[in-house]
Protein backbone atom coordinates (compact mmCIF):
# COMPACT_ATOMS: atom_id res chain seq x y z
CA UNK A 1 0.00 0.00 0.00
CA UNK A 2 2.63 2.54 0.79
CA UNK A 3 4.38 1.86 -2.85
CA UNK A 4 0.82 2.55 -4.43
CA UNK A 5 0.60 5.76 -2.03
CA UNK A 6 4.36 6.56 -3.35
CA UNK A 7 3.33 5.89 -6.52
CA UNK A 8 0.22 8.53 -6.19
CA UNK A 9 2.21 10.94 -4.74
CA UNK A 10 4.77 10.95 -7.40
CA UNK A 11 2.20 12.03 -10.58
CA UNK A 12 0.65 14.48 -8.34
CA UNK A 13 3.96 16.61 -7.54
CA UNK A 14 1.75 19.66 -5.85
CA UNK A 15 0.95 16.72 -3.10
CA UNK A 16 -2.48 15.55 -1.60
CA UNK A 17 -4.42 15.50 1.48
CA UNK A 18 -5.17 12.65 3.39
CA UNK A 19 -8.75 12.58 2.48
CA UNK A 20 -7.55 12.29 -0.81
CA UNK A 21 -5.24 9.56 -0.23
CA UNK A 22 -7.69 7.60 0.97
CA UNK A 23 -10.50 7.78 -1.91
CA UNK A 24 -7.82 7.77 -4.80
CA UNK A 25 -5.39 5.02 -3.32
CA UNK A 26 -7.47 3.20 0.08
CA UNK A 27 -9.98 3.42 -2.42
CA UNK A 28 -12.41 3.78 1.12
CA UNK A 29 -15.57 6.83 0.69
CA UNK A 30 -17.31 8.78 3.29
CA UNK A 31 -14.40 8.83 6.24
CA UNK A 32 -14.20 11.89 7.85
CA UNK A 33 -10.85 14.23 8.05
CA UNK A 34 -9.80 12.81 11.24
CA UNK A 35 -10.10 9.55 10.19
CA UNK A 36 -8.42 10.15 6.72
CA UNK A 37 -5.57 11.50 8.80
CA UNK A 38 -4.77 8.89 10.84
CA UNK A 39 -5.34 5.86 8.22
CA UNK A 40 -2.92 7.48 6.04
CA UNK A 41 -0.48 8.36 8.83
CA UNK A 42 -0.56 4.58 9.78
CA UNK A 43 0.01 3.53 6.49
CA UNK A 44 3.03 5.93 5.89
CA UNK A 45 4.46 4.93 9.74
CA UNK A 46 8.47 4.94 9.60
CA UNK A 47 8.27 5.61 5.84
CA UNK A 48 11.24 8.63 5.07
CA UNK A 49 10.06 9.05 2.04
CA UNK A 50 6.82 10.94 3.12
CA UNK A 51 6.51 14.28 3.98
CA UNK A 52 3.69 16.80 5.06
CA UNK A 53 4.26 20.24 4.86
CA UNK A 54 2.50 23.27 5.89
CA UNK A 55 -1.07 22.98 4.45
CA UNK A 56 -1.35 19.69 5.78
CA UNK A 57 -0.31 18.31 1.83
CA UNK A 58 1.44 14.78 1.55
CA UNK A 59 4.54 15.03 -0.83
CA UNK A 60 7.30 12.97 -1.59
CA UNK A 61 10.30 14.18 0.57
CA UNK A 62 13.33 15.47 -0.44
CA UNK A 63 16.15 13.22 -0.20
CA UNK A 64 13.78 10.72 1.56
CA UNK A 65 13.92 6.76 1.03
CA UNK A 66 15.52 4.33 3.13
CA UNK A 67 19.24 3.69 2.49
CA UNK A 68 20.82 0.20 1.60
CA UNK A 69 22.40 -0.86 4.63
CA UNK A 70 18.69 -0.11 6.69
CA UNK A 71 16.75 -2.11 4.06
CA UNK A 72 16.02 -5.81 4.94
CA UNK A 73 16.38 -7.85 1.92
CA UNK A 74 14.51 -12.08 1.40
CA UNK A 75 17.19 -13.27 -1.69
CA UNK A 76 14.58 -16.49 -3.16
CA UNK A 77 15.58 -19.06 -5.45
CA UNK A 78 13.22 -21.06 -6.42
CA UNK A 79 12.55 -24.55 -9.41
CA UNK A 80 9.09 -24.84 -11.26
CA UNK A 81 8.02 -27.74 -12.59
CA UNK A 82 5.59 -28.90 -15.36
CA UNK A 83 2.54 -31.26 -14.03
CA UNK A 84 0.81 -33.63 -16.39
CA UNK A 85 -1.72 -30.32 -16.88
CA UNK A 86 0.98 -28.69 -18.20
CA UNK A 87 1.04 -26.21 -15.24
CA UNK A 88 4.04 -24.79 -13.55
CA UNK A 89 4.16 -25.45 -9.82
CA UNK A 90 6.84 -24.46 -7.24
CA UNK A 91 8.22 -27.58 -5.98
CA UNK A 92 11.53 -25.89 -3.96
CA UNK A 93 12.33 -22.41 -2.46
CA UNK A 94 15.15 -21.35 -0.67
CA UNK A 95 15.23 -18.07 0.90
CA UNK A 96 17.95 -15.75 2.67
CA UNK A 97 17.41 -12.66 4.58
CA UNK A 98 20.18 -10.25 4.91
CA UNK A 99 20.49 -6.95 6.33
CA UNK A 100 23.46 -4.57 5.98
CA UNK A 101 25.37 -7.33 3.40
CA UNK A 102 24.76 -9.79 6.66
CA UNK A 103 22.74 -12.76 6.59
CA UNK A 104 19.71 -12.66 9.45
CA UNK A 105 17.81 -15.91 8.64
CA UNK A 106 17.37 -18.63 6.06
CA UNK A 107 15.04 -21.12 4.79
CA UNK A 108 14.55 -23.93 2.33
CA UNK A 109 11.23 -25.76 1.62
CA UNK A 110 10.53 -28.61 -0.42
CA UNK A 111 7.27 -28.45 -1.49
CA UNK A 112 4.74 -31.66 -2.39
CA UNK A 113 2.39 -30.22 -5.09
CA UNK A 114 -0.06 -33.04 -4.15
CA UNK A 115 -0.31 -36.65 -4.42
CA UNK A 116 -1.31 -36.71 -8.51
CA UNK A 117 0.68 -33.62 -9.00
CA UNK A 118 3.40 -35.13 -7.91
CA UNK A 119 3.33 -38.36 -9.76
CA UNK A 120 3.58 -36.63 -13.22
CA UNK A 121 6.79 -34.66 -12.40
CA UNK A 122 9.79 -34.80 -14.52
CA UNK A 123 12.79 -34.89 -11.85
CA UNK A 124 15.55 -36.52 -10.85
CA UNK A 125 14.86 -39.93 -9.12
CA UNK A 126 16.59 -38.30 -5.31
CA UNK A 127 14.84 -34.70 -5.85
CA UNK A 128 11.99 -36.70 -6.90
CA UNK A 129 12.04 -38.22 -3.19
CA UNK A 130 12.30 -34.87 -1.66
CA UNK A 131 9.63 -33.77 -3.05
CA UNK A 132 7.55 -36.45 -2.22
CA UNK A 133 8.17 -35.73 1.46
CA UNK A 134 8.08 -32.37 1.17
CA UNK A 135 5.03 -30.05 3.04
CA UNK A 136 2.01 -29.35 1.53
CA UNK A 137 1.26 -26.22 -1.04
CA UNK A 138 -0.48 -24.64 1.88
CA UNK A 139 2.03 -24.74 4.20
CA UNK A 140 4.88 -23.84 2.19
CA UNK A 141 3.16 -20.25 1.25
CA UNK A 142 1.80 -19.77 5.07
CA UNK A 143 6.14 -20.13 5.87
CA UNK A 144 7.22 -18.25 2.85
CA UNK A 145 4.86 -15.29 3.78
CA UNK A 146 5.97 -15.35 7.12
CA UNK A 147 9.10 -15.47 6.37
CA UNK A 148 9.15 -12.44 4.02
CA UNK A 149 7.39 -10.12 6.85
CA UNK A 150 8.08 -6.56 5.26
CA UNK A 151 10.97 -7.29 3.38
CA UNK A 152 12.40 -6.79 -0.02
CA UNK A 153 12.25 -9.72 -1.98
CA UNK A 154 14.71 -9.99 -4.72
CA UNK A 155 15.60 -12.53 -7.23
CA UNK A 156 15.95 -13.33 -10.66
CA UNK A 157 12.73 -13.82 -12.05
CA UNK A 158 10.86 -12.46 -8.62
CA UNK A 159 7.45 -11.92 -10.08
CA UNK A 160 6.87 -15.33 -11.30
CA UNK A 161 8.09 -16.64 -7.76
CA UNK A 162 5.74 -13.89 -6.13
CA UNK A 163 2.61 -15.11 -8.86
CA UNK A 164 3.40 -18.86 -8.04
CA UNK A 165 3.12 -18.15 -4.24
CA UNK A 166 0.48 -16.18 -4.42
CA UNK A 167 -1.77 -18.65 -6.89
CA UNK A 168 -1.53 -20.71 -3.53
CA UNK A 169 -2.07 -18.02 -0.81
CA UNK A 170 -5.26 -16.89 -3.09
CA UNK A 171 -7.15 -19.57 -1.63
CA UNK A 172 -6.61 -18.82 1.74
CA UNK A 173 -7.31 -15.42 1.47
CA UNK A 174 -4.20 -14.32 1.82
CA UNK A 175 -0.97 -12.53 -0.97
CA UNK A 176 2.28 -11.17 -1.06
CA UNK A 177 2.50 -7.67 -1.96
CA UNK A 178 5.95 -7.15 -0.84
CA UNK A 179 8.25 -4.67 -2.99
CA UNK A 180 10.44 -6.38 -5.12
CA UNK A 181 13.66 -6.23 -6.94
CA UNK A 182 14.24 -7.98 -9.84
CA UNK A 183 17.45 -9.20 -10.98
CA UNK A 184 16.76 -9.47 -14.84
CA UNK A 185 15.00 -6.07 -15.09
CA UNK A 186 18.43 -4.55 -13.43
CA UNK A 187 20.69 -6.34 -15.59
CA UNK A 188 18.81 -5.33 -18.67
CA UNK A 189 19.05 -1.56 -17.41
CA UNK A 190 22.85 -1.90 -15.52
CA UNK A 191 24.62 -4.04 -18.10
CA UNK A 192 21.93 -2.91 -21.55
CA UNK A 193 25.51 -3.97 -23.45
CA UNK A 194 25.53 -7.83 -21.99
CA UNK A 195 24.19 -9.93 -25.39
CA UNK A 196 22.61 -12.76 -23.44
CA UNK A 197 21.41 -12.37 -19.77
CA UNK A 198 20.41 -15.24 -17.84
CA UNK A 199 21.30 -16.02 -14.83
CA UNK A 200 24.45 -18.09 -15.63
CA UNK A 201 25.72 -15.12 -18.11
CA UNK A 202 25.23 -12.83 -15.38
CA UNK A 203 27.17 -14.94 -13.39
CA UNK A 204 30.03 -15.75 -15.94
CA UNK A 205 29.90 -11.87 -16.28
CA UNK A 206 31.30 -11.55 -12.82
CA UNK A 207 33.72 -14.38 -12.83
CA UNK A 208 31.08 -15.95 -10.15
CA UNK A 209 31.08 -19.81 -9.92
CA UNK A 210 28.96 -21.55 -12.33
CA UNK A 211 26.60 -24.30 -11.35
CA UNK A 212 26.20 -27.53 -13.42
CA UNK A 213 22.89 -28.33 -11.43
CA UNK A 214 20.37 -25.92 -10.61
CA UNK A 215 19.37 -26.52 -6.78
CA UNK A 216 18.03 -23.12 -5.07
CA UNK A 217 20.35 -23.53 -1.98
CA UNK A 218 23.06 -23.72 -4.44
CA UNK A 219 22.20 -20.60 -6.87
CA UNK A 220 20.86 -18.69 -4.03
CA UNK A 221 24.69 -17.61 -3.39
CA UNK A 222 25.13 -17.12 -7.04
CA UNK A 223 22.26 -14.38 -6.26
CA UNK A 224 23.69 -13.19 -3.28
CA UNK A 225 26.38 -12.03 -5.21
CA UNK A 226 25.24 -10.69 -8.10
CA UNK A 227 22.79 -8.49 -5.99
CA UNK A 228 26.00 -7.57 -3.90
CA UNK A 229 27.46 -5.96 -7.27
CA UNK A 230 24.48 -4.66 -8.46
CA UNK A 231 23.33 -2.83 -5.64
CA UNK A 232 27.36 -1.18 -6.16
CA UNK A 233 26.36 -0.72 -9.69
CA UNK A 234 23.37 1.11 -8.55
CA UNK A 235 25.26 4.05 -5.95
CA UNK A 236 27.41 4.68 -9.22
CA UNK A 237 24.32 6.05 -11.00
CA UNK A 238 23.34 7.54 -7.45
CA UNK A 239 20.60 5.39 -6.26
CA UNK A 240 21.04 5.18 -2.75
CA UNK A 241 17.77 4.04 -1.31
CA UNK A 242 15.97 1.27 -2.40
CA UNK A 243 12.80 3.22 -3.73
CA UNK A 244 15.06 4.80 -5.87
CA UNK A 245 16.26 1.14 -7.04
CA UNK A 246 12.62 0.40 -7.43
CA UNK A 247 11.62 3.04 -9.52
CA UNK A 248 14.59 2.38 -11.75
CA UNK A 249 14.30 -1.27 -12.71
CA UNK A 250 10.90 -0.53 -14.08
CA UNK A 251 10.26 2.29 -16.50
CA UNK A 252 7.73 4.66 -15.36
CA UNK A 253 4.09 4.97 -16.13
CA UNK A 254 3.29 7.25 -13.44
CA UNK A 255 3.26 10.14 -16.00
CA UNK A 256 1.01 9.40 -18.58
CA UNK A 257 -2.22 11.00 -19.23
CA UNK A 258 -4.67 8.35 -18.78
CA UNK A 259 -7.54 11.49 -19.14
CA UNK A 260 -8.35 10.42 -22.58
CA UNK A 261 -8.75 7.04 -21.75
CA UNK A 262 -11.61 4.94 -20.28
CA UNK A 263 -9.33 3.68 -17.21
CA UNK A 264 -6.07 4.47 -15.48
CA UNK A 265 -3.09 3.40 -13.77
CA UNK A 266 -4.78 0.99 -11.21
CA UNK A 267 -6.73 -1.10 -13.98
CA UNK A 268 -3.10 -1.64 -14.80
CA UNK A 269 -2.13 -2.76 -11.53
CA UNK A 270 -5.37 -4.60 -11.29
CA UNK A 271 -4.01 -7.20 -14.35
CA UNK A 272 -3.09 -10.25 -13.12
CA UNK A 273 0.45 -11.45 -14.58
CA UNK A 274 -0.84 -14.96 -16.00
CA UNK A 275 -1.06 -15.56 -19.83
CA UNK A 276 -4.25 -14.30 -21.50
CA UNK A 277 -5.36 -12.60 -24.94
CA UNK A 278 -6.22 -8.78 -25.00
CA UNK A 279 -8.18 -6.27 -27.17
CA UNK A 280 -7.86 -2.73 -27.53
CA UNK A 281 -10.41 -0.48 -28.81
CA UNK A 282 -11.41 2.86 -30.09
CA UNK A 283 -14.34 5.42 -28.92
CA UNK A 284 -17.03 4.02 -30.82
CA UNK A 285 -16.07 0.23 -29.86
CA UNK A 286 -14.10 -0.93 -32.58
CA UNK A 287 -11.49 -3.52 -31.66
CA UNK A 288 -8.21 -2.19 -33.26
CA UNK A 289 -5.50 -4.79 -31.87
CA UNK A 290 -6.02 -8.27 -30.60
CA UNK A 291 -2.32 -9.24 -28.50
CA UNK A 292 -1.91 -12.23 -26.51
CA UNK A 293 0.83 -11.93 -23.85
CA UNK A 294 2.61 -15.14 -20.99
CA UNK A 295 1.92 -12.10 -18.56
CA UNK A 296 -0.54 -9.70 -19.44
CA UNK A 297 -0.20 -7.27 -16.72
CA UNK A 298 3.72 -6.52 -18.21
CA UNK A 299 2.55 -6.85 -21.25
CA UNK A 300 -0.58 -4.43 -21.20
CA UNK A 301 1.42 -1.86 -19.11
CA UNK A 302 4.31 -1.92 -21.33
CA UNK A 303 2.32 0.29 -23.79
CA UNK A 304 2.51 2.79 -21.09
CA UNK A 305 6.13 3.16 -20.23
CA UNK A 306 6.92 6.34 -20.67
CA UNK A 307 10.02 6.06 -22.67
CA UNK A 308 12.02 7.93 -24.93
CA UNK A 309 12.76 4.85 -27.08
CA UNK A 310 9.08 3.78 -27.52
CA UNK A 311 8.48 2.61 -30.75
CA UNK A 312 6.71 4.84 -33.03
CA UNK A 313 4.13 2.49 -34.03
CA UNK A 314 3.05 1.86 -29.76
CA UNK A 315 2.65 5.46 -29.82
CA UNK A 316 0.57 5.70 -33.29
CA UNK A 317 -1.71 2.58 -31.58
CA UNK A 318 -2.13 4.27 -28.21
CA UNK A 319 -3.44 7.74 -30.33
CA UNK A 320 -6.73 5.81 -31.03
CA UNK A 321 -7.12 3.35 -28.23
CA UNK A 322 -10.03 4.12 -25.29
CA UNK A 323 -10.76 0.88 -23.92
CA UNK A 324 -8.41 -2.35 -23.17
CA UNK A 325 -10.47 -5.74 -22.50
CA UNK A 326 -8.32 -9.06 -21.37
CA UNK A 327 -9.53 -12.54 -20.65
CA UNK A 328 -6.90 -14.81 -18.99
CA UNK A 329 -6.44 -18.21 -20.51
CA UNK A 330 -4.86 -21.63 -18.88
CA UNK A 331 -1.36 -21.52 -20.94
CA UNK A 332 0.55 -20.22 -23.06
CA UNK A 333 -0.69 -22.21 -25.89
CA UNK A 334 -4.23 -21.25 -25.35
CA UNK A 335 -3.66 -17.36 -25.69
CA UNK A 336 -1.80 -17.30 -29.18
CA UNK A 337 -5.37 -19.94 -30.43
CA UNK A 338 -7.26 -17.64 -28.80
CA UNK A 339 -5.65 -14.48 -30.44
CA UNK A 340 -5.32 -16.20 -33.92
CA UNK A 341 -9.48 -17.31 -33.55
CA UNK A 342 -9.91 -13.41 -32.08
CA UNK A 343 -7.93 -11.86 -35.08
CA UNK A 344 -10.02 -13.91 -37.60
CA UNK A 345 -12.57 -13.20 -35.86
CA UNK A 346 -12.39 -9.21 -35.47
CA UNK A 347 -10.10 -8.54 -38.49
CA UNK A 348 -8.18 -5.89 -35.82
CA UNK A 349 -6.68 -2.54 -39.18
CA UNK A 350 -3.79 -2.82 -36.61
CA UNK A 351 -3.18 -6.20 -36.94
CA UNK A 352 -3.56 -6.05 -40.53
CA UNK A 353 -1.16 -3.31 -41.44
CA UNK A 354 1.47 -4.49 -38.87
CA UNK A 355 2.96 -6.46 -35.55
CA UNK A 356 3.36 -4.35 -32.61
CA UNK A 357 5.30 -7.03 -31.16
CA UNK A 358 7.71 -8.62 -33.47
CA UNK A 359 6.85 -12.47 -33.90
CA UNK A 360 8.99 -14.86 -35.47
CA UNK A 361 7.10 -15.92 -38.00
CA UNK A 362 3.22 -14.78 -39.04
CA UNK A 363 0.48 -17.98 -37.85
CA UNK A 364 0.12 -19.90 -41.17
CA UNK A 365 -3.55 -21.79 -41.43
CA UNK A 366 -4.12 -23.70 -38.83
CA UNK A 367 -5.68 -27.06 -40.29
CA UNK A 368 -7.18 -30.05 -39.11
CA UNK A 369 -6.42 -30.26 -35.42
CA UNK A 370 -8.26 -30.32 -32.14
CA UNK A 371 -6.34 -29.11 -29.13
CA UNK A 372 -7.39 -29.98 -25.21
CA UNK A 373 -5.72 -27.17 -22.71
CA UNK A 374 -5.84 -26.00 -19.22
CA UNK A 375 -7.98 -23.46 -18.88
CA UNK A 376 -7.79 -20.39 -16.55
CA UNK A 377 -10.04 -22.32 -13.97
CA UNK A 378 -10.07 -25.83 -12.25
CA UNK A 379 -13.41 -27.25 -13.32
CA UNK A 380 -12.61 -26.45 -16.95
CA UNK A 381 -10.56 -27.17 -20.28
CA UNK A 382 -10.24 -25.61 -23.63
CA UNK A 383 -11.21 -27.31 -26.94
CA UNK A 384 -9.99 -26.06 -29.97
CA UNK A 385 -11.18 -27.02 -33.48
CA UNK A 386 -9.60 -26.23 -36.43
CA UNK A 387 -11.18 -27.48 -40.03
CA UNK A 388 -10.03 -26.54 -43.58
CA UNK A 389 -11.63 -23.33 -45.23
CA UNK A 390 -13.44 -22.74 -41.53
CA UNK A 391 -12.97 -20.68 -38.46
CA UNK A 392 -10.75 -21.51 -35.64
CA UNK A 393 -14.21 -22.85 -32.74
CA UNK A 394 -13.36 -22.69 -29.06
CA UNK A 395 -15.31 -23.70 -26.33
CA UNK A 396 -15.09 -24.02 -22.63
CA UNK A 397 -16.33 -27.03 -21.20
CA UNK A 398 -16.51 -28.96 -18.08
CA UNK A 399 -13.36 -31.42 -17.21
CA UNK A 400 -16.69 -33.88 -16.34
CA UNK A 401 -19.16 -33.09 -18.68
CA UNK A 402 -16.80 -33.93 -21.67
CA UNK A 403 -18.25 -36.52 -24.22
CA UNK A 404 -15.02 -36.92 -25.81
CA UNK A 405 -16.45 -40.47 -28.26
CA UNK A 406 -18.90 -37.87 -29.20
CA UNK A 407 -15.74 -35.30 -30.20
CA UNK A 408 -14.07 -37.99 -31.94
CA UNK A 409 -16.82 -39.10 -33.71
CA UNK A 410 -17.87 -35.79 -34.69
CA UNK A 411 -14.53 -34.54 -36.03
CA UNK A 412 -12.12 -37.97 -36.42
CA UNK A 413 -9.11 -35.52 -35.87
CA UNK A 414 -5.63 -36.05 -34.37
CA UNK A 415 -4.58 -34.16 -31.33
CA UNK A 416 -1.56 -32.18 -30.85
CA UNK A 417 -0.86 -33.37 -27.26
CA UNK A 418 2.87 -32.75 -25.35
CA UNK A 419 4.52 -31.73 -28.71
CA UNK A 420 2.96 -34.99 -30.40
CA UNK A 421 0.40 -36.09 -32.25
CA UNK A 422 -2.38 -38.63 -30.78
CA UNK A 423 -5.77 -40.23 -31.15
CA UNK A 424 -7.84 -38.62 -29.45
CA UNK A 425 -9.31 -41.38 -27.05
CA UNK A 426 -5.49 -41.90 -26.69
CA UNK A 427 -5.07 -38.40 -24.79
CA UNK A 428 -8.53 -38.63 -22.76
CA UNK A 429 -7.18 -41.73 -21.22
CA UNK A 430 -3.61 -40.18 -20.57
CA UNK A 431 -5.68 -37.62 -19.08
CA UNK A 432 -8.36 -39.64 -17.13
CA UNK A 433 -11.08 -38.12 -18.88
CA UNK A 434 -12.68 -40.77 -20.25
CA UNK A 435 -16.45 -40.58 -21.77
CA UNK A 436 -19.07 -41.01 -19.16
């Protein structure tokens, strides 16, 4: 909350009152002056980089931020793997806090996705075991969120670890919203003339030791080390608080005009960073641009970076866009069938005249197929059907309410299934979805 105060703060340089504060940011109505005062005054507690001045106004302070050495830092490592649904899963996390460049606490968690989860993993026979005796899903986020507190988390891919831990804490009610530094996003805007930069290149970079097997209580000192450098790196540009750091891995979007469009910064925010398919559209409802993104929140925002090397044709796009619509799908997979089925389906003049987002190669016609994904819930998978001369269909359906004799009766088509091709009773019984 106080990074989304900081954040409001920032685009409104002349300052704000608490009231303000809390309708804009708390997003609470109708409490009184005295009660505006002391929610935002509890929110901003111990925070140096708030300030009120004279007329009661919150600003940003001068010089305010907390330094390095006072920050308390989580370092997390953490391995995904693939389950027989084709969705990622955390199955180990180590974690080290460190304060002043010393380390406070540690932990490491092996964590047991769940009995049929587990069974479809792809790991090492004596990892395999680990995770077999590892805690439960539930546990393992209750720790981890513990564990974090107030900190800054930091790692090299952070917000997928934060969006794994939180797709568990989401059904207990609870999420992470910790501040948090991310290693790739500073090595992109520290070292902009390192070619490839993964983890390892980072690390070859720096002369650090290279690891031949990736175990998170192993790499999380490759981390430790890098961040060491990196937060050097960063007092040579003079950053030296960690908001400042913040603010600088990211590039802004606190100072775009969002006047002329139909939402603002907090829809934004609001985008949840799983794979999905979005729309943009014009005043008088016309979708101009169909995009499909692995994370639609950095995708979507992306447009709104307010950068002097934005490509001209984001900025020709974002003249006639009002409205942005998204729908989160189960994979990866799911949003580019969902885009190509959208595109035909729409016939976006952006699309047609050119890629916003350079692809490899333009989709060819998709022809003769029927694909089974995950979908963006539980309960639910989804069917693709693609036929000669005919539309890409997609449908939702219930994981046990599928007729699949019916489907292959109906359209005798091969499925592309794991990379490979299959009959299509073949996959329902390597899924367990057999007809009814």
């Amino acid at each position: 909350m106080r990074d989304k105060i900081y954040a409001y703060l920032k685009s409104h340089n002349s300052g704000a009152t608490s009231h303000e504060l809390v309708e804009q940011v708390l997003k609470i109505t109708g409490a009184s002056p005295g009660i505006s005062k002391t929610l935002i005054q509890t929110a901003v507690a111990g925070d140096r980089r708030f300030a009120v001045d004279e007329q009661h106004l919150w600003k940003i302070a001068e010089g305010g931020g907390t330094p390095f050495p006072e920050t308390e830092f989580v370092l997390l490592s953490f391995i995904t793997a693939d389950t027989a649904e084709r969705a990622k899963t955390i199955v180990e996390v180590s974690a080290q806090k460190i304060k002043n460049d010393t380390i406070v606490d540690r932990l490491h968690i092996c964590i047991n996705p769940g009995l049929s989860a587990a069974s479809t993993l792809h790991l090492p026979p004596d990892f395999m075991q680990e995770i077999k005796n590892g805690v439960s899903g539930e546990k393992a986020a209750r720790s981890l969120a513990d564990f974090f507190a107030e900190a800054v988390l930091v790692g090299y891919d952070i917000q997928s670890a934060m969006h794994q831990i939180n797709k568990i804490l989401n059904t207990f009610q609870r999420t992470i919203e910790n501040a948090s530094l991310c290693l790739r996003c500073l090595t992109k805007k520290l070292m902009p003339a390192l070619h490839q930069k993964s983890l390892s290149d980072v690390a070859s970079h720096f002369k650090l030791p290279i690891l031949d097997v990736r175990r998170t209580e192993r790499e999380i000192g490759t981390i430790a080390d890098i961040f060491s450098r990196y937060k050097e790196l960063l007092k040579e540009h003079g950053f030296k608080t960690v908001e400042e750091a913040l603010e600088f891995q990211y590039p802004l979007i606190e100072y775009v005009d969002f006047s002329k469009y139909a939402f603002d910064k907090y829809f934004l925010w609001s985008i949840p960073q799983m794979p999905g398919v979005y729309k943009m559209k014009n005043k008088h409802g016309e979708v101009i641009y169909v995009g499909k993104a692995k994370n639609l929140k950095a995708r979507v925002s992306s447009y709104f970076w307010n950068t002097a090397d934005r490509l001209q044709k984001i900025a020709d796009l974002l003249r006639d866009v009002y409205c942005i619509e998204y729908e989160v799908t189960g994979s990866e997979l799911s949003a580019m069938l969902m885009e190509y089925r959208l595109i035909q389906q729409y016939r976006p003049r952006v699309n047609q005249q050119f890629e916003v987002h350079e692809r490899p190669a333009r989709y060819g016609k998709l022809r003769n197929f029927i694909a089974i994904l995950p979908s963006s819930t539980e309960e639910s998978l989804e069917l693709f059907f693609a036929r000669d001369g005919l539309p890409l269909k997609q449908y939702e359906v219930l994981k046990d309410a599928v007729n699949f004799s019916e489907v292959e009766k109906n359209f005798r088509y091969h499925v592309l299934w794991n990379g490979e091709t299959w009959p299509l009773s073949h996959v329902c019984k390597r899924r367990g979805n057999s007809s009814k």
